[in-house]
Protein backbone atom coordinates (compact mmCIF):
# COMPACT_ATOMS: atom_id res chain seq x y z
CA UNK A 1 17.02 5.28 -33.23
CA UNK A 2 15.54 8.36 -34.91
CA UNK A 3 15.67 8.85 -38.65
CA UNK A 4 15.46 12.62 -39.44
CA UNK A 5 13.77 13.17 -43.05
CA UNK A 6 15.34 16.39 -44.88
CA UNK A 7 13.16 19.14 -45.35
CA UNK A 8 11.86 18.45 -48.65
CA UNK A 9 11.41 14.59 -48.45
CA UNK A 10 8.55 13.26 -50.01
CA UNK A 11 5.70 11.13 -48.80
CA UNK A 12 6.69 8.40 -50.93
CA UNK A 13 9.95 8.53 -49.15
CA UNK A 14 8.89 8.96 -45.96
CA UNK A 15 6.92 5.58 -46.56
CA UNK A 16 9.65 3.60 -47.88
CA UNK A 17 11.86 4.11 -45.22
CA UNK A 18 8.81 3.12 -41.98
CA UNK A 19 8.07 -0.15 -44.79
CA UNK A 20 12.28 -0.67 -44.06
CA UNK A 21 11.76 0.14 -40.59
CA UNK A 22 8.67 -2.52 -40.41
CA UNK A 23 10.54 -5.01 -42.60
CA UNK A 24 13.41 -5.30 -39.73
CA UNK A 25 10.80 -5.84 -37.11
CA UNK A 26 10.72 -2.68 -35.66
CA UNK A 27 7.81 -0.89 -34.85
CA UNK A 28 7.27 2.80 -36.75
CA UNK A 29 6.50 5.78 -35.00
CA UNK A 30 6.41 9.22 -37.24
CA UNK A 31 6.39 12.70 -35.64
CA UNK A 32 5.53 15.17 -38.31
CA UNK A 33 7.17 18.68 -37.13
CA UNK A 34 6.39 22.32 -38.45
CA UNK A 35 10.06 21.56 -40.71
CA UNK A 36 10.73 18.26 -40.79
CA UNK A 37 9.63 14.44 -40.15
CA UNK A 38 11.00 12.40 -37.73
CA UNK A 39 11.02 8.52 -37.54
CA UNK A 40 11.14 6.63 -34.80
CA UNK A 41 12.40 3.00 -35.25
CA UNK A 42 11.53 1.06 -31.82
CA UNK A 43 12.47 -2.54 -31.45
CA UNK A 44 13.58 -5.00 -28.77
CA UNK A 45 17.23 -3.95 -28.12
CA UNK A 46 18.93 -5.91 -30.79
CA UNK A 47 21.47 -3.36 -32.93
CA UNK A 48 20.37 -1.67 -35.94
CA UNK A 49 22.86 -0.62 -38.25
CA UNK A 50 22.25 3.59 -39.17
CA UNK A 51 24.06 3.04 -42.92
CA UNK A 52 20.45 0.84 -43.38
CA UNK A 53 18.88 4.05 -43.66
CA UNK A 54 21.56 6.89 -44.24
CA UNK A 55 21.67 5.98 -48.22
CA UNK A 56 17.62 5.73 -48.46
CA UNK A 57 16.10 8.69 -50.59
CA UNK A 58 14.70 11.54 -48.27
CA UNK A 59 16.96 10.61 -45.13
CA UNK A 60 18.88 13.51 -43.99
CA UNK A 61 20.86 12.06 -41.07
CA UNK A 62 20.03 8.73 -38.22
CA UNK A 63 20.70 9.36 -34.18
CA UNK A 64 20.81 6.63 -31.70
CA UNK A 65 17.83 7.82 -28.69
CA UNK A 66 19.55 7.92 -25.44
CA UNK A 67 16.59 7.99 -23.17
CA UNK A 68 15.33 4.71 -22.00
CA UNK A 69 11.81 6.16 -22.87
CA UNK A 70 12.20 6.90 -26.65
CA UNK A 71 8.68 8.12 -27.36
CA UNK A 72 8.22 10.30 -24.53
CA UNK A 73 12.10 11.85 -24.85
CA UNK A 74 12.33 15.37 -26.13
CA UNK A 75 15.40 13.42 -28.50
CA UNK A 76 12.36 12.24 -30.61
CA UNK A 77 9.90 15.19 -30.47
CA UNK A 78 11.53 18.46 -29.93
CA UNK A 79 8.26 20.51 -29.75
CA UNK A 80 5.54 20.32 -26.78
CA UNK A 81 2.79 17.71 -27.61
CA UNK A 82 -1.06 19.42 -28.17
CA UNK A 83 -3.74 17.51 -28.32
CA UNK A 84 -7.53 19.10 -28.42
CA UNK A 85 -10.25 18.19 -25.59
CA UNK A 86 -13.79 19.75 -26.35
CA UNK A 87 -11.56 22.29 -28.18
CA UNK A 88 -9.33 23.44 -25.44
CA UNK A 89 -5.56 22.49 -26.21
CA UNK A 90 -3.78 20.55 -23.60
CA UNK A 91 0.16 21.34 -23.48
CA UNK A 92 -0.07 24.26 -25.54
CA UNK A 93 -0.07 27.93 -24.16
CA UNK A 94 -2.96 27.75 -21.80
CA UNK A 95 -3.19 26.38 -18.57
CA UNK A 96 -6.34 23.62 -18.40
CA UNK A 97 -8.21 23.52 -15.88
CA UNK A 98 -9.90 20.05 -14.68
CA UNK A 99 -12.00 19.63 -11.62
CA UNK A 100 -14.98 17.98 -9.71
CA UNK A 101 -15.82 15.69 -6.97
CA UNK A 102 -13.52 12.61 -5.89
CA UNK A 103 -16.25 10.13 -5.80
CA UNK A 104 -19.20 10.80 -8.07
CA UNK A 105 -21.76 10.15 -5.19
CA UNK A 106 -25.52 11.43 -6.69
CA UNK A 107 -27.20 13.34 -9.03
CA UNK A 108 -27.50 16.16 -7.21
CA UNK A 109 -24.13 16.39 -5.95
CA UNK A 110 -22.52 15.58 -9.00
CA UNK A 111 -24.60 18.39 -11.47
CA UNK A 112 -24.37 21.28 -8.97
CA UNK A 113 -20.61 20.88 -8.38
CA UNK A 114 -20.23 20.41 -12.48
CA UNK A 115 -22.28 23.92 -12.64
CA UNK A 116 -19.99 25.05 -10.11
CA UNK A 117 -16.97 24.57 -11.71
CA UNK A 118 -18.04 25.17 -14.83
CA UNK A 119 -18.76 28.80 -14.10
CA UNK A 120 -15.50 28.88 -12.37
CA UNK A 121 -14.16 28.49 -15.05
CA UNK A 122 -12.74 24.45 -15.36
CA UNK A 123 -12.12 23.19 -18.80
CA UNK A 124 -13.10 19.21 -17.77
CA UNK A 125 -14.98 18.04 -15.31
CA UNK A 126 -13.38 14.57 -12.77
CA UNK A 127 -15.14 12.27 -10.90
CA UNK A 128 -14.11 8.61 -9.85
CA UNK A 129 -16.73 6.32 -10.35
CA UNK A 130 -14.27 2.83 -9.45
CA UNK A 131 -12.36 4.05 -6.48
CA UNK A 132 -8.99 2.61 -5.60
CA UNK A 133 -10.15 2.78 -1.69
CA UNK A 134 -7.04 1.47 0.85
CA UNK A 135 -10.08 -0.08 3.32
CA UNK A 136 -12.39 -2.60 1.66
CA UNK A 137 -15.32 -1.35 3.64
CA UNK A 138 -14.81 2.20 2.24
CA UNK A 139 -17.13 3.56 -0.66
CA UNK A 140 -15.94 2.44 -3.85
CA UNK A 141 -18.15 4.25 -6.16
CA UNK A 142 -21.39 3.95 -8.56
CA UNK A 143 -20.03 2.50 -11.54
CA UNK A 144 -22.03 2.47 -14.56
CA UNK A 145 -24.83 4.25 -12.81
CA UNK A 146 -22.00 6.94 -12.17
CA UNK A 147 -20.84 7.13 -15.54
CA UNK A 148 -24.51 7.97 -16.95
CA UNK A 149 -24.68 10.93 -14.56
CA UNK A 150 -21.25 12.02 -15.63
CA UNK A 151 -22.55 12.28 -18.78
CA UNK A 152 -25.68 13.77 -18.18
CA UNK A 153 -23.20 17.09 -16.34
CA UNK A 154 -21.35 16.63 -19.56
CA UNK A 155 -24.44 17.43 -21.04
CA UNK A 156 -25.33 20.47 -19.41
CA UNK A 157 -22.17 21.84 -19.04
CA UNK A 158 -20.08 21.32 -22.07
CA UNK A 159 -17.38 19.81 -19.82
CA UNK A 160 -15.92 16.59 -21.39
CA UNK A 161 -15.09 13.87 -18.80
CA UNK A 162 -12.00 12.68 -16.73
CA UNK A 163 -12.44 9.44 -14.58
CA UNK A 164 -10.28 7.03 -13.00
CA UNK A 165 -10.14 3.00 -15.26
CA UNK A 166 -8.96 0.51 -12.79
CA UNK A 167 -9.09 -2.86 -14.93
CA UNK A 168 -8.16 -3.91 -18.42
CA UNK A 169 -11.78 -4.99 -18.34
CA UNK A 170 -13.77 -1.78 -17.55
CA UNK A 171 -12.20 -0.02 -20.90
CA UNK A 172 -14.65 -1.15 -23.36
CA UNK A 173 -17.74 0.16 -21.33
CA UNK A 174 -15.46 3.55 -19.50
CA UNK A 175 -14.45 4.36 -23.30
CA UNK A 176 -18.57 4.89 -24.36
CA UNK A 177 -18.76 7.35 -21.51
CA UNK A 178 -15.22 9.35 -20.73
CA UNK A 179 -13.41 11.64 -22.81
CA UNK A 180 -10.21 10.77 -20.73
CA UNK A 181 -9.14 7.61 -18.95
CA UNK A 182 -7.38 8.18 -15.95
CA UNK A 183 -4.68 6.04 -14.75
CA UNK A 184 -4.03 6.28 -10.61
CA UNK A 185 -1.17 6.32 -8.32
CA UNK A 186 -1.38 2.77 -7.54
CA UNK A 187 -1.86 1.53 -11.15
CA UNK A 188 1.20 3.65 -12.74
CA UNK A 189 3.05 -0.09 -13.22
CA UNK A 190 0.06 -2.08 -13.79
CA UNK A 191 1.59 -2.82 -17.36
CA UNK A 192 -1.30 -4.72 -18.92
CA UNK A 193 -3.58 -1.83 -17.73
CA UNK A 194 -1.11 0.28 -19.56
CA UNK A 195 -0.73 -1.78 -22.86
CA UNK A 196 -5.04 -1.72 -23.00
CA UNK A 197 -5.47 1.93 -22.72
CA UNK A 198 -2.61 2.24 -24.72
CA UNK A 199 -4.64 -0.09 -27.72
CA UNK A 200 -7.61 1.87 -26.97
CA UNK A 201 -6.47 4.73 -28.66
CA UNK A 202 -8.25 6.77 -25.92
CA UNK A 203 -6.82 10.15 -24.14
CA UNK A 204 -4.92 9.27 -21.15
CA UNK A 205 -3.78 11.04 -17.66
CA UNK A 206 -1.14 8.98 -16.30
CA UNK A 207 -0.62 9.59 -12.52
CA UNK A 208 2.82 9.01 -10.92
CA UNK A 209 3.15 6.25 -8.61
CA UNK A 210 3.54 7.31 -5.05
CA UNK A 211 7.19 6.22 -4.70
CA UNK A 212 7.72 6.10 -8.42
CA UNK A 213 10.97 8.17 -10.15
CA UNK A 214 10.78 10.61 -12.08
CA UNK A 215 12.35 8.21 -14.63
CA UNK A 216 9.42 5.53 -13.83
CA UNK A 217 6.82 7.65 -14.86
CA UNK A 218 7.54 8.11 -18.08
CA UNK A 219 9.03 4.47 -18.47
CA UNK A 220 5.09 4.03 -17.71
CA UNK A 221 4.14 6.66 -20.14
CA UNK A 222 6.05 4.34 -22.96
CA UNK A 223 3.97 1.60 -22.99
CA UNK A 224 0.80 3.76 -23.84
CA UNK A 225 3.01 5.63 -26.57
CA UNK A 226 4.49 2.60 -28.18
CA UNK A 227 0.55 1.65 -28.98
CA UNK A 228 0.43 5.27 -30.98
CA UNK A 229 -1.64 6.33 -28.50
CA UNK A 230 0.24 9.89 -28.09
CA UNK A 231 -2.53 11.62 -25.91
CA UNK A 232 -1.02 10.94 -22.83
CA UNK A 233 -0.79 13.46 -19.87
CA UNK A 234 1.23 13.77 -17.39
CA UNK A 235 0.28 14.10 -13.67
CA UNK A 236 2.51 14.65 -10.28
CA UNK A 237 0.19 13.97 -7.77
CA UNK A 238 3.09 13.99 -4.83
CA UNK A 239 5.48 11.25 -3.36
CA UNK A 240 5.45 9.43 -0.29
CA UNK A 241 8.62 10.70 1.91
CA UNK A 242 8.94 10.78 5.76
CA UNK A 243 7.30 13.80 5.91
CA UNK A 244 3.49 13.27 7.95
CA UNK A 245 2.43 16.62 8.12
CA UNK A 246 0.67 16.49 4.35
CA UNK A 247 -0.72 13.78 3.10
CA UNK A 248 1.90 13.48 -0.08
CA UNK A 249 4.82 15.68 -0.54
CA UNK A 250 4.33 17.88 -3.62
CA UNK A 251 7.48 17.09 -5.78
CA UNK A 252 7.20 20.87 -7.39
CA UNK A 253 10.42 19.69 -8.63
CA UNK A 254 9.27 17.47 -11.29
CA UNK A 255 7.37 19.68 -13.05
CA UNK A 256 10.29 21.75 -14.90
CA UNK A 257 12.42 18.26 -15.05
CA UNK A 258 9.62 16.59 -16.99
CA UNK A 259 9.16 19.69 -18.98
CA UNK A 260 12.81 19.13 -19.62
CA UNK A 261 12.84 15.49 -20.39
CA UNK A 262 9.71 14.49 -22.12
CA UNK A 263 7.46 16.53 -24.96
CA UNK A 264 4.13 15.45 -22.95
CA UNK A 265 1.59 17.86 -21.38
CA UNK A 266 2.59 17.88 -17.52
CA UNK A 267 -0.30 18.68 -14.72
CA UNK A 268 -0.35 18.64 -10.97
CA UNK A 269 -2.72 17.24 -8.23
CA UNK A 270 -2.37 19.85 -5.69
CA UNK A 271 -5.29 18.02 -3.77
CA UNK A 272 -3.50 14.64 -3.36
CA UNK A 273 -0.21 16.28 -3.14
CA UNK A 274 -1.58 17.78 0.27
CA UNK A 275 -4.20 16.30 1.69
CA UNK A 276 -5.71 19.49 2.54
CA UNK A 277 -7.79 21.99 1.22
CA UNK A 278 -6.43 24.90 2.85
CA UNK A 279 -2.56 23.91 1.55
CA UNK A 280 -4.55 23.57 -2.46
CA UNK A 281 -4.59 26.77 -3.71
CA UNK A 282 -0.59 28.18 -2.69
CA UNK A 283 0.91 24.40 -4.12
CA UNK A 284 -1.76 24.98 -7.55
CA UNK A 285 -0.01 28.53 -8.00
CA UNK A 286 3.28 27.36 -7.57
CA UNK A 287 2.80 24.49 -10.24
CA UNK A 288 1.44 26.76 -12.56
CA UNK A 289 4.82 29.20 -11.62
CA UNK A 290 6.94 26.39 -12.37
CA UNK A 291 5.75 25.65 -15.84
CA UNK A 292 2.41 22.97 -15.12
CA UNK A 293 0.11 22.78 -18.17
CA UNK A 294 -2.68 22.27 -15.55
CA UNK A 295 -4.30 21.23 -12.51
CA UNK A 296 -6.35 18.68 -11.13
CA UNK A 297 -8.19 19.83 -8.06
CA UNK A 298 -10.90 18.46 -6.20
CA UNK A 299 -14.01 20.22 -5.60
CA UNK A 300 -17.17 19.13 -3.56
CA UNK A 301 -20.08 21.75 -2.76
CA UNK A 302 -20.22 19.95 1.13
CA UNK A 303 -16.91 18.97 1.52
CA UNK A 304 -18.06 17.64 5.38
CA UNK A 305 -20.67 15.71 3.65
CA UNK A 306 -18.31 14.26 1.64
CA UNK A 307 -17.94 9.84 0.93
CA UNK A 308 -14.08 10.29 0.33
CA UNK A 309 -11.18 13.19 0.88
CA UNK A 310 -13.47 15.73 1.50
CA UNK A 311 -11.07 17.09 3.80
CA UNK A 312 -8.51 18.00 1.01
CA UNK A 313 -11.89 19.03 -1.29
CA UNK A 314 -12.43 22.93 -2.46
CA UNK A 315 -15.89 24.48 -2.09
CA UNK A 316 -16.83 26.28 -5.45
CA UNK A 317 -16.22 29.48 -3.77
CA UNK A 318 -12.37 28.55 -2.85
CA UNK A 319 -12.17 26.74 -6.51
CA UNK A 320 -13.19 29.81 -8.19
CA UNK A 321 -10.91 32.06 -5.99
CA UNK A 322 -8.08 29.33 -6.55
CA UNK A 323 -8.82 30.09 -10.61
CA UNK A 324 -8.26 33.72 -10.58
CA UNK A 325 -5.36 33.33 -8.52
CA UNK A 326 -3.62 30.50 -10.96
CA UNK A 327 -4.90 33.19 -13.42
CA UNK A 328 -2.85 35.93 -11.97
CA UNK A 329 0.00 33.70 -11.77
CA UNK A 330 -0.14 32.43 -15.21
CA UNK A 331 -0.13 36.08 -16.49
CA UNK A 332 2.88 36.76 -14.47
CA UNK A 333 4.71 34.14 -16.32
CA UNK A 334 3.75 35.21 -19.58
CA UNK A 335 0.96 32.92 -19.97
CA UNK A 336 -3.07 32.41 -19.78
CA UNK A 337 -5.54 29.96 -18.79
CA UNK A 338 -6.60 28.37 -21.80
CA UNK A 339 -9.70 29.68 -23.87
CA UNK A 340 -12.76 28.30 -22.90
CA UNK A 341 -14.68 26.74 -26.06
CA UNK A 342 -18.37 27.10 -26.52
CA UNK A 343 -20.62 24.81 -24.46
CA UNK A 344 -21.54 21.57 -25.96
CA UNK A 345 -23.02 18.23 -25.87
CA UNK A 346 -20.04 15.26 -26.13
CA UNK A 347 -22.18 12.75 -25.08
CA UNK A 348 -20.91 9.36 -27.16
CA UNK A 349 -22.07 6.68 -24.67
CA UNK A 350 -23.84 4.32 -26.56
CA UNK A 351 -27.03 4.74 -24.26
């Protein structure tokens, strides 16, 4: 349920009623908004009585959340959630920007592309470093020797760092490296995977499963939210249908229906959605037409030479055409790509 403070409640009343919350089990989750404070009181399913809370001091009036996913529903956060990243704000007017390689592969590779992009004009920087490969003989990545050279185009470029986690067990070392854990397609209902990142406190892009619900994904986002981890975005990366002609199908419909349902910053993967470069740039302009809060897109400077999906892979020259484009679009809807801060060095690894 959701305990809505008056206007003028007081801090010591706001605390008094999340100690009652605590003291019935439940588990306390406050969203401060520009009027108001709103208290979330999570628990297990058993009934909780409102007149607990409607004579407390402060307490203006208690709602039962209808949602199955109470943290993500608009019900308990009416506002869009913002969060900073290297001073851009994801979720809030501008679009963001993130791109880079699939598979961090070398040095080289990895710092020209982040230059590349960079000057395109990308807000964040991705590259996997653990790849989810469906062949066991396929490249799986560099690991740590992958997140060091992330860090290194972090560096140089200013741009923090988005990579894929694929174990409970590779947060502790991914977390001294990345500014945002990715979660993949194929882990969206990995729940332990969920509950760690989730502790870890860390920023989080949660892709949807590939014949996940709408309704699923944001089930998924819960468990990360009911850790108070509320830097979580949201990513349609396409759904597997009948349809063979693109890799995915781009469900361009989820983007205003999440926008709808859940408070969260929403992106789209217009590379996975297709499978192919040449469909990237007209499916990125129509998610940023339908209301996206950014885009993922992969970028390689040799696609051909590429050690995975180089075929659905921009060159820099297509990226930063794809950018003024989504640009254009943007404007057209009464929005911007998001101001791009200063560069800087993020670097936190503990190397």
């Amino acid at each position: 349920m959701m305990i809505i403070m008056r206007t003028d409640a007081t801090a010591r009343e706001i605390t008094a009623v999340v100690e009652r919350v605590e003291g019935m089990g439940l588990r306390a989750h406050i969203s401060t908004g520009e009027e108001r404070t709103v208290i979330g009181a999570i628990g297990d399913g058993r009934p909780v009585y409102k007149d607990q809370f409607m004579l407390m001091s402060g307490v203006d009036r208690v709602l039962p959340i209808s949602r199955p996913y109470k943290l993500a529903s608009r019900e308990f956060r009416p506002q869009n959630s913002t969060f900073p990243l290297n001073g851009v704000q994801v979720g809030g007017a501008g679009v963001v920007l993130i791109a880079g390689p699939c598979s961090v592969e070398n040095r080289s590779q990895l710092l020209e592309t982040a230059h590349a992009v960079r000057e395109a004009g990308a807000h964040a920087l991705r590259g996997g470093v653990f790849k989810p490969r469906t062949s066991p003989y396929s490249f799986q990545g560099l690991g740590e020797e992958g997140l060091e050279l992330l860090v290194e185009a972090r560096q140089q470029t200013g741009l923090p760092i988005v990579t894929e986690v694929m174990r409970e067990e590779q947060i502790a070392l991914m977390t001294r490296y990345v500014d945002v854990l990715q979660i993949g397609a194929r882990n969206m209902q990995n729940y332990a995977l969920l509950h760690a990142v989730g502790e870890s406190q860390h920023p989080v892009l949660l892709k949807r499963g590939m014949s996940a619900t709408v309704e699923e994904l944001l089930m998924a986002a819960e468990y990360i939210l009911s850790h108070g981890n509320r830097r979580v975005i949201l990513c349609e990366r396409g759904i597997r249908t009948f349809e063979t002609s693109t890799r995915n199908t781009t469900d361009i419909n989820a983007i205003p229906v999440l926008k709808e349902m859940t408070h969260l910053p929403v992106i789209l993967d217009p590379s996975h959605s297709t499978g192919n470069w040449s469909y990237v740039t007209s499916v990125a302009r129509a998610a940023v037409a339908a209301g996206a809060d950014g885009l993922i897109v992969e970028v390689h400077v040799r696609p051909d030479e590429a050690m995975s999906d180089g075929g659905q892979s921009l060159k820099p020259e297509r990226f930063a055409e794809l950018v003024r484009q989504v640009g254009a679009i943007a404007e057209a809807v009464g929005r911007s790509l998001a101001k791009h801060s200063a560069p800087s060095d993020q670097s936190h690894a503990a190397h």
